[in-house]
N, C-alpha and C. Protein backbone atom coordinates (compact mmCIF):
# COMPACT_ATOMS: atom_id res chain seq x y z
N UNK A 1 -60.10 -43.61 -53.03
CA UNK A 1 -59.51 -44.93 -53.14
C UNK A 1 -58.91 -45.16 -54.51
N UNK A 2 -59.56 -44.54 -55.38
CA UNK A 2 -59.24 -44.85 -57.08
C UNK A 2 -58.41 -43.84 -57.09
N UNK A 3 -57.99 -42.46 -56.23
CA UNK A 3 -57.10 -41.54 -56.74
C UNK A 3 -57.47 -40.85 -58.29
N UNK A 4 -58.61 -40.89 -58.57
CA UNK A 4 -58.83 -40.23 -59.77
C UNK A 4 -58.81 -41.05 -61.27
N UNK A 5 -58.29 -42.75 -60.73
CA UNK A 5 -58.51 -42.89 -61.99
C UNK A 5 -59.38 -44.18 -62.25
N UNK A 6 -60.23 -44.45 -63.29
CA UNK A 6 -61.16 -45.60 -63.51
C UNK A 6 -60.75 -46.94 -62.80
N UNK A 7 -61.56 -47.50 -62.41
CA UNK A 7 -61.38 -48.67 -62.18
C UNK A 7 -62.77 -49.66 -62.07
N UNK A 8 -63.03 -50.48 -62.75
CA UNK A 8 -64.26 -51.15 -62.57
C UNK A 8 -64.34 -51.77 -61.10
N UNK A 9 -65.96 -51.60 -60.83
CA UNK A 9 -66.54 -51.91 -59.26
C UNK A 9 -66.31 -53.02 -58.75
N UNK A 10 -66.40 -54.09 -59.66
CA UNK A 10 -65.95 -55.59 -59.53
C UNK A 10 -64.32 -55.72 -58.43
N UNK A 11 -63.53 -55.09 -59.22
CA UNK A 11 -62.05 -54.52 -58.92
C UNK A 11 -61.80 -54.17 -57.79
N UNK A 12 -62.89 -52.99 -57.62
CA UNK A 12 -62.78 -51.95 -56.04
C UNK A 12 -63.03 -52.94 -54.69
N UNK A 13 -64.41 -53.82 -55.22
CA UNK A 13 -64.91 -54.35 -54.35
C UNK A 13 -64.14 -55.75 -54.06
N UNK A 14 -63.20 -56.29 -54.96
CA UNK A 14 -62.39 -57.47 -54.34
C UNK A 14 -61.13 -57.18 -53.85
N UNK A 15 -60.73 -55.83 -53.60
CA UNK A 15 -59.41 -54.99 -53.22
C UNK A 15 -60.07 -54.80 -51.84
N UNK A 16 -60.85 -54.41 -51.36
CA UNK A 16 -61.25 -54.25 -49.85
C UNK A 16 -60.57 -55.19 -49.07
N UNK A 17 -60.30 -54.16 -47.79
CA UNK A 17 -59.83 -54.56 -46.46
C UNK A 17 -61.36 -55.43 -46.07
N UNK A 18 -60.48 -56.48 -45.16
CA UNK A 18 -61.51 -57.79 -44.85
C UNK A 18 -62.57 -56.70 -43.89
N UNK A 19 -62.32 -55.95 -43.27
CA UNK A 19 -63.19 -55.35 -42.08
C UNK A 19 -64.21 -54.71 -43.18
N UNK A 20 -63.52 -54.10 -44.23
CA UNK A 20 -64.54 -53.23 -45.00
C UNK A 20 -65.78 -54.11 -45.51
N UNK A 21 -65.12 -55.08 -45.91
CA UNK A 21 -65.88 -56.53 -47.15
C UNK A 21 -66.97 -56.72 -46.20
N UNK A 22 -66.94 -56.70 -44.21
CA UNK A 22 -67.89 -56.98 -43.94
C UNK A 22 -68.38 -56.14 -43.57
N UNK A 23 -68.56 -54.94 -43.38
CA UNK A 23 -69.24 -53.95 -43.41
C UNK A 23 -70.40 -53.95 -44.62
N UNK A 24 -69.65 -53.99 -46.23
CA UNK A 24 -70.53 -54.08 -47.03
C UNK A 24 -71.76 -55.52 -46.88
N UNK A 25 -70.87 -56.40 -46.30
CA UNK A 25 -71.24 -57.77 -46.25
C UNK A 25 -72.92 -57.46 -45.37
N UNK A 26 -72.58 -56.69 -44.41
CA UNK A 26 -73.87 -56.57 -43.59
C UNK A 26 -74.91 -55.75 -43.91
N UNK A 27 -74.37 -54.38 -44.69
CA UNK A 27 -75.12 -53.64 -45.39
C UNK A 27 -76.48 -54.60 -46.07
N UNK A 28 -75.88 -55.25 -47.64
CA UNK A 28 -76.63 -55.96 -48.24
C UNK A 28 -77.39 -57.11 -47.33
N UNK A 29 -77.02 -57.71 -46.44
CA UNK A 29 -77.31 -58.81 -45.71
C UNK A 29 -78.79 -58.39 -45.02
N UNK A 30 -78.38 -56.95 -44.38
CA UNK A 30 -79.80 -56.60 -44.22
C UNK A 30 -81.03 -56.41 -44.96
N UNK A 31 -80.77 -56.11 -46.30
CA UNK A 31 -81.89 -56.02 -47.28
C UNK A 31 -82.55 -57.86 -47.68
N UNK A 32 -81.51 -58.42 -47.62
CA UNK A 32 -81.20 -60.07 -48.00
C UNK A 32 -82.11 -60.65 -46.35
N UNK A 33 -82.38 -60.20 -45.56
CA UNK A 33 -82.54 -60.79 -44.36
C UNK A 33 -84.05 -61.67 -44.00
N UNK A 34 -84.81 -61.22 -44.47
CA UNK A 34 -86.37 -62.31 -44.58
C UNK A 34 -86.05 -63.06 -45.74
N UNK A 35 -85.08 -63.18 -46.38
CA UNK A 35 -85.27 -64.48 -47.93
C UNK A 35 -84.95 -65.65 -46.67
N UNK A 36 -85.75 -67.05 -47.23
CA UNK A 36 -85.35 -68.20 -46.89
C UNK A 36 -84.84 -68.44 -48.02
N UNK A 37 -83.52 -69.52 -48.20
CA UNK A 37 -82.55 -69.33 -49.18
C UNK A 37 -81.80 -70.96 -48.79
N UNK A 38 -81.26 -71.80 -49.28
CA UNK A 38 -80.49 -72.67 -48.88
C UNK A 38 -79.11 -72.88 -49.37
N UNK A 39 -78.66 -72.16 -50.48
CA UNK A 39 -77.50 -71.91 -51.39
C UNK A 39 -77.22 -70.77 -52.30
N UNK A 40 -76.58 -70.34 -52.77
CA UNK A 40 -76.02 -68.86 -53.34
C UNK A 40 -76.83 -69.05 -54.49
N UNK A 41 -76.58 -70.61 -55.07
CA UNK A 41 -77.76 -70.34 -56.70
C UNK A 41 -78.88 -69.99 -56.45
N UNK A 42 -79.60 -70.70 -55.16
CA UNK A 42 -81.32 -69.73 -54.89
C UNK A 42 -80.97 -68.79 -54.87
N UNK A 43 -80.37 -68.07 -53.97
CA UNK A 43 -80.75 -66.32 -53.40
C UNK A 43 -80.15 -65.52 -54.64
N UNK A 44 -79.24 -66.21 -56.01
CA UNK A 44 -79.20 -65.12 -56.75
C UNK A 44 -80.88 -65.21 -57.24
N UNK A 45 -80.96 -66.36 -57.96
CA UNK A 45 -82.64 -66.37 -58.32
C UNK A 45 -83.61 -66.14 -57.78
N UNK A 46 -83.65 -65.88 -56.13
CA UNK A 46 -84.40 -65.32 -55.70
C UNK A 46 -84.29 -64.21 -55.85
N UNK A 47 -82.98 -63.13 -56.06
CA UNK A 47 -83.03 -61.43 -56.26
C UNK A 47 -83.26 -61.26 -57.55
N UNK A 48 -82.77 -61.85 -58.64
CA UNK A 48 -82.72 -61.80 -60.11
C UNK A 48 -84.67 -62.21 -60.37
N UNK A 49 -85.11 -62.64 -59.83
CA UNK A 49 -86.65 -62.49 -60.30
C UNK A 49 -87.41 -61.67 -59.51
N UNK A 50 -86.90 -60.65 -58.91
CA UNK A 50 -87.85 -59.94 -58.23
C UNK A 50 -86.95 -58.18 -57.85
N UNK A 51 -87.22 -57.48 -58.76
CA UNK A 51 -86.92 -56.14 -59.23
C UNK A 51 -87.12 -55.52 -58.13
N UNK A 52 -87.63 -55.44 -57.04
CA UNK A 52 -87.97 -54.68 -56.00
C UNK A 52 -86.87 -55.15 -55.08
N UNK A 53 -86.22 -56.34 -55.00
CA UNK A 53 -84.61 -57.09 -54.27
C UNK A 53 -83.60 -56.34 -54.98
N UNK A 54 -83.78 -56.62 -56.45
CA UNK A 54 -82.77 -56.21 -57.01
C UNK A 54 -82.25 -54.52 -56.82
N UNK A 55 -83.30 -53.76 -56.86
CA UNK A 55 -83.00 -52.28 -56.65
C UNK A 55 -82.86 -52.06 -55.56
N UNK A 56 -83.28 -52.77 -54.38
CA UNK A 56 -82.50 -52.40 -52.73
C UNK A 56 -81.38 -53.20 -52.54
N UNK A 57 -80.64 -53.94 -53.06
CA UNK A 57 -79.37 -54.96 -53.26
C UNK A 57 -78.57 -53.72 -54.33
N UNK A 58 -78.27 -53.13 -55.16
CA UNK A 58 -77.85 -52.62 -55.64
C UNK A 58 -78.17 -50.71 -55.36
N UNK A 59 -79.19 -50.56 -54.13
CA UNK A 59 -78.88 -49.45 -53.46
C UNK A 59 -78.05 -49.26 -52.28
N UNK A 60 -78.05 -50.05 -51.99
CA UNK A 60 -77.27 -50.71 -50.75
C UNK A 60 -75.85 -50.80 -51.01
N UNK A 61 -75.32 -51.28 -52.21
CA UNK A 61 -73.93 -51.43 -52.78
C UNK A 61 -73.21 -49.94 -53.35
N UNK A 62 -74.59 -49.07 -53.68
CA UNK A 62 -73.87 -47.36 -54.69
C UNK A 62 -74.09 -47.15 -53.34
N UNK A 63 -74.65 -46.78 -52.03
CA UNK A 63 -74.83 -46.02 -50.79
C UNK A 63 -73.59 -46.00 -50.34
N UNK A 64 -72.82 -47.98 -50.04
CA UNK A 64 -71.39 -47.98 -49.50
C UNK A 64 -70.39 -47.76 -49.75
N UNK A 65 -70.63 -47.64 -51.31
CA UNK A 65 -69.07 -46.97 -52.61
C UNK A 65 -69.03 -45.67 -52.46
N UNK A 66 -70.45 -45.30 -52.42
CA UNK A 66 -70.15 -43.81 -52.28
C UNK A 66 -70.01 -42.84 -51.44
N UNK A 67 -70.56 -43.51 -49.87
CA UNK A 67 -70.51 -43.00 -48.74
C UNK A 67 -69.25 -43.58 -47.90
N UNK A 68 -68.90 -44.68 -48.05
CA UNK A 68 -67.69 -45.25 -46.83
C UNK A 68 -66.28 -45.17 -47.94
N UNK A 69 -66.78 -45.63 -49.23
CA UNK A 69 -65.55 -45.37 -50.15
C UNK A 69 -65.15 -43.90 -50.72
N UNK A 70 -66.49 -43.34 -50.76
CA UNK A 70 -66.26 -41.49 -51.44
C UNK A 70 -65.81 -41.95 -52.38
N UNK A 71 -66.36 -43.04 -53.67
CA UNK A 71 -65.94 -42.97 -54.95
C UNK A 71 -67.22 -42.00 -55.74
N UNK A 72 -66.53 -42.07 -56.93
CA UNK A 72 -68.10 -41.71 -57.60
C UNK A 72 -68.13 -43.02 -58.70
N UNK A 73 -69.32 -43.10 -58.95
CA UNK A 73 -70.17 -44.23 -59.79
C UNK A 73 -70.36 -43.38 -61.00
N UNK A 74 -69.86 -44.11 -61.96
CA UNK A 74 -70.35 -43.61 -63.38
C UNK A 74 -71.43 -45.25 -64.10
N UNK A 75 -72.36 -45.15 -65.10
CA UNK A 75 -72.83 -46.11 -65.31
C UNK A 75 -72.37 -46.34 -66.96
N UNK A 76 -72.10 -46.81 -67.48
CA UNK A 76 -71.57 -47.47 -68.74
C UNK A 76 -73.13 -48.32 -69.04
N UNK A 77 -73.35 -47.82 -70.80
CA UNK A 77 -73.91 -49.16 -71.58
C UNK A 77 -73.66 -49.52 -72.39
């Protein structure tokens, strides 16, 4: 999709075809699926305080970049 050259994930992931967006959409949704939640500000604070959400929410996101997109993930600090 990147053709070889950088592009931040943010980027990749708001360039998706709508069919793709929900593909990923359901991916994560399933890990997300027992939170009771009533608005986007809970459920970030519900994943952001609990490290065991956060690392299946963000395995879930490198699985679909790298398996349905065939990008590769580099990590920057």
């Amino acid at each position: 999709m990147t053709s070889g050259q950088f592009r931040p994930l943010p980027q990749i992931l708001m360039e998706l075809p709508v069919d793709q967006k929900q593909k990923l959409y359901d991916d994560v949704a399933r890990v997300l699926d027992s939170l009771d939640w009533m608005d986007a500000a809970q459920l970030i604070a519900l994943v952001m305080g609990n490290a065991t959400l956060q690392q299946q929410v963000t395995c879930a996101l490198l699985n679909y970049v790298t398996q349905e997109l065939r990008a590769e993930v580099r990590y920057h600090d």
